[in-house]
N, C-alpha and C. Protein backbone atom coordinates (compact mmCIF):
# COMPACT_ATOMS: atom_id res chain seq x y z
N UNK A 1 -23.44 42.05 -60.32
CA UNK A 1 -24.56 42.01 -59.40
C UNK A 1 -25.80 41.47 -60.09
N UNK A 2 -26.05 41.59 -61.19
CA UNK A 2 -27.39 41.36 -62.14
C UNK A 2 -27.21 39.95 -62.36
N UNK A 3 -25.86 39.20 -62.27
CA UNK A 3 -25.84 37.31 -62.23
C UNK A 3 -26.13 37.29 -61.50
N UNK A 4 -25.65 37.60 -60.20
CA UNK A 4 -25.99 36.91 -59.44
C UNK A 4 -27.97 37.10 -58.88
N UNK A 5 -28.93 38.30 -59.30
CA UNK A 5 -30.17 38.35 -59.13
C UNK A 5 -30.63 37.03 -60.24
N UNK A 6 -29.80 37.19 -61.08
CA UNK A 6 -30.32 35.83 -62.55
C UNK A 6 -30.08 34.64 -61.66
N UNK A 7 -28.83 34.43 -60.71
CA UNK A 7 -29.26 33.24 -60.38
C UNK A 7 -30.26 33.00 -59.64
N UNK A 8 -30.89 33.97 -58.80
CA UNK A 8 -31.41 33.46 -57.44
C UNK A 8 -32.95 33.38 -58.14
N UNK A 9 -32.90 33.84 -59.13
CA UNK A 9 -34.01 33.87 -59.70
C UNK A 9 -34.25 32.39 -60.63
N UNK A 10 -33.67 32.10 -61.20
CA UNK A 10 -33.51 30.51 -61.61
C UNK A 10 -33.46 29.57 -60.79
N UNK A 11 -32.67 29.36 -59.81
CA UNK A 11 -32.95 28.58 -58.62
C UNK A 11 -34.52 28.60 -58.22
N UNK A 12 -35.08 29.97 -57.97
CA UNK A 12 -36.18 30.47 -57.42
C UNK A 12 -37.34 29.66 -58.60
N UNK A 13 -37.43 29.69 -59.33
CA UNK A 13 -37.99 29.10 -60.95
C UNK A 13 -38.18 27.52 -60.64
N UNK A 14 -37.07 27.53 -60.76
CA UNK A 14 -36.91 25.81 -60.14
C UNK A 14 -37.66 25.06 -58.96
N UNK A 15 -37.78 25.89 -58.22
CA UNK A 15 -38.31 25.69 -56.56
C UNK A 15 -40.01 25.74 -56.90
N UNK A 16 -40.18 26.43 -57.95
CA UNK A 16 -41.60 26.71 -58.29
C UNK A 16 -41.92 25.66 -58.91
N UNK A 17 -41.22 25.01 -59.56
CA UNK A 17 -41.47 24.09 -60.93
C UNK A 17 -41.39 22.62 -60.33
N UNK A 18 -41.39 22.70 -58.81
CA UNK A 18 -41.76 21.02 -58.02
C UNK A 18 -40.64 20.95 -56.90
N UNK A 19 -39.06 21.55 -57.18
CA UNK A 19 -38.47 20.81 -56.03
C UNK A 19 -37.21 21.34 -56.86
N UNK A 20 -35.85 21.23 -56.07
CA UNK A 20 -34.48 21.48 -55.36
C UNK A 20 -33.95 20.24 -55.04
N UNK A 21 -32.63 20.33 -55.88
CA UNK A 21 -31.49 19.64 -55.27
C UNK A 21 -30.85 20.14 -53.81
N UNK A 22 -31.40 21.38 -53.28
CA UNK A 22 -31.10 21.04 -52.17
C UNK A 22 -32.17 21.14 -51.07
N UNK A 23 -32.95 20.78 -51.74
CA UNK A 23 -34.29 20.18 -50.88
C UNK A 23 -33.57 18.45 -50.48
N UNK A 24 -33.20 18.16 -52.02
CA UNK A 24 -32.65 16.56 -51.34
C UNK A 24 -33.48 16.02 -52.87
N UNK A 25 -34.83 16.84 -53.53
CA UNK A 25 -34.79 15.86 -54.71
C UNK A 25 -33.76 15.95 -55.79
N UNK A 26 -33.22 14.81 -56.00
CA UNK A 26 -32.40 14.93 -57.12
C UNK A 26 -32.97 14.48 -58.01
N UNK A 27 -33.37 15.64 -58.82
CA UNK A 27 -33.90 15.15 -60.63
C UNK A 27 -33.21 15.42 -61.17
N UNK A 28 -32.91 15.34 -62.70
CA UNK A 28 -32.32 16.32 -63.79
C UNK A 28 -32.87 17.86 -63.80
N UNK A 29 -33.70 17.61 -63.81
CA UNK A 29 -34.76 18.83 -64.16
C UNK A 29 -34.39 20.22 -62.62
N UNK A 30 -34.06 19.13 -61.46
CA UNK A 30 -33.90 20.13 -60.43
C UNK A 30 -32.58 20.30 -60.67
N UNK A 31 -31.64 19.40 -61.13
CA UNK A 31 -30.11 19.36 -60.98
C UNK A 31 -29.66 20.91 -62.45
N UNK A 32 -30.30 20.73 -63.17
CA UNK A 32 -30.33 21.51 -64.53
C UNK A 32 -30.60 22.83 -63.87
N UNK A 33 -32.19 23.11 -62.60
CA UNK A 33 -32.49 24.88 -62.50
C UNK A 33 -31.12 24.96 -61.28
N UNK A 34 -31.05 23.96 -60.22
CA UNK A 34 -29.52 24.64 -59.43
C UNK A 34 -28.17 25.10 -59.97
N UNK A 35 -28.10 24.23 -60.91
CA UNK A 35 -26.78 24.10 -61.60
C UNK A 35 -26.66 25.19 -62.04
N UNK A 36 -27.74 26.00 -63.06
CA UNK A 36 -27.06 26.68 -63.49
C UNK A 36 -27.54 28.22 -62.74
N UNK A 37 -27.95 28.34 -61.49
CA UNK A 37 -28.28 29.00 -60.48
C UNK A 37 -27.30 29.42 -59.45
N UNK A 38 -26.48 28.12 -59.66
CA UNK A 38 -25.13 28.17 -58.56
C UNK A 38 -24.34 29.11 -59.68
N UNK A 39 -24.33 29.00 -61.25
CA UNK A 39 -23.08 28.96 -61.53
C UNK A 39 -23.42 30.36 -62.16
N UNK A 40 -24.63 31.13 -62.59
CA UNK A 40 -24.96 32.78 -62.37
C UNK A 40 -24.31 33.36 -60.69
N UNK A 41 -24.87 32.64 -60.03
CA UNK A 41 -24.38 32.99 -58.94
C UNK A 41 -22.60 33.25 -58.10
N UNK A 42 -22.41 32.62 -58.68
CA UNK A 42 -21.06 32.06 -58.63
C UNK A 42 -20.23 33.07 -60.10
N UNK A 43 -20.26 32.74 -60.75
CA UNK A 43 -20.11 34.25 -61.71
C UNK A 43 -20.23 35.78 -61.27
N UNK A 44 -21.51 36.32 -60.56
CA UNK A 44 -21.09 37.70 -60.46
C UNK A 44 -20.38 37.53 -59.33
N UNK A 45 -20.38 36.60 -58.56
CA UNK A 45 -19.60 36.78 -57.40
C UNK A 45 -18.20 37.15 -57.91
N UNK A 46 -17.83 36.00 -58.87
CA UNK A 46 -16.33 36.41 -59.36
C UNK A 46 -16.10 37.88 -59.95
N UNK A 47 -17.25 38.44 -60.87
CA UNK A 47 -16.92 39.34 -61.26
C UNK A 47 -17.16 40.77 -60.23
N UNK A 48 -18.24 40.60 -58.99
CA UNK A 48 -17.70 41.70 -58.10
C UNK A 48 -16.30 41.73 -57.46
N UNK A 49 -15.68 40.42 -57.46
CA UNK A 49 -14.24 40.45 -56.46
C UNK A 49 -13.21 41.14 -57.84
N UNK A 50 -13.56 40.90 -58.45
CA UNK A 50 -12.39 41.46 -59.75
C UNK A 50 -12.62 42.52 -59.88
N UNK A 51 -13.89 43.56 -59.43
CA UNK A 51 -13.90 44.92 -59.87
C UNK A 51 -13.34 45.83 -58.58
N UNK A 52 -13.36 44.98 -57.67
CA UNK A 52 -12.62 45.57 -56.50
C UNK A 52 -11.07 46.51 -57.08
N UNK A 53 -11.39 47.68 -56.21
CA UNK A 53 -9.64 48.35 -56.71
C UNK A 53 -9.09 48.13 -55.65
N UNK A 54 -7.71 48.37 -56.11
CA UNK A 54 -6.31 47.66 -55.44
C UNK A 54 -6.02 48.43 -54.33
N UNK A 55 -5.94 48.22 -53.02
CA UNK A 55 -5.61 48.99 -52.19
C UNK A 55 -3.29 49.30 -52.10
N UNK A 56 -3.30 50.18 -51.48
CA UNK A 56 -2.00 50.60 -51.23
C UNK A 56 -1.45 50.55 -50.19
C-alpha cells in the first residue's frame, strides 16, 4: 500500500514540476516522473494481490 502512495505522489511531483505524459506533454523529464509513478504503482498493486490468502 505505501508504493503505491510513493507512486501517486511522484506522478503528483511531476505534475508540479510543469506537465504529464498524460497530459499529452511528452518530455523526458515528464516520461522519467510517470514512469516511475506507474511502476511504484503498479508494484504495490502486485504486492497487495500476492498477500491475498487462499480461499477454499
Amino acid at each position: 500500500m505505501q508504493d503505491i502512495f510513493w507512486g501517486v505522489v511522484i506522478i503528483a511531483i511531476g505534475l508540479f514540476m510543469g506537465g504529464s505524459g498524460f497530459l499529452g506533454e511528452l518530455t523526458l523529464v515528464n516520461f522519467l516522473f510517470d514512469g516511475l509513478g506507474v511502476f511504484f504503482i503498479g508494484k504495490g498493486a502486485m504486492s497487495m494481490v500476492g498477500q491475498q490468502e487462499p480461499t477454499e
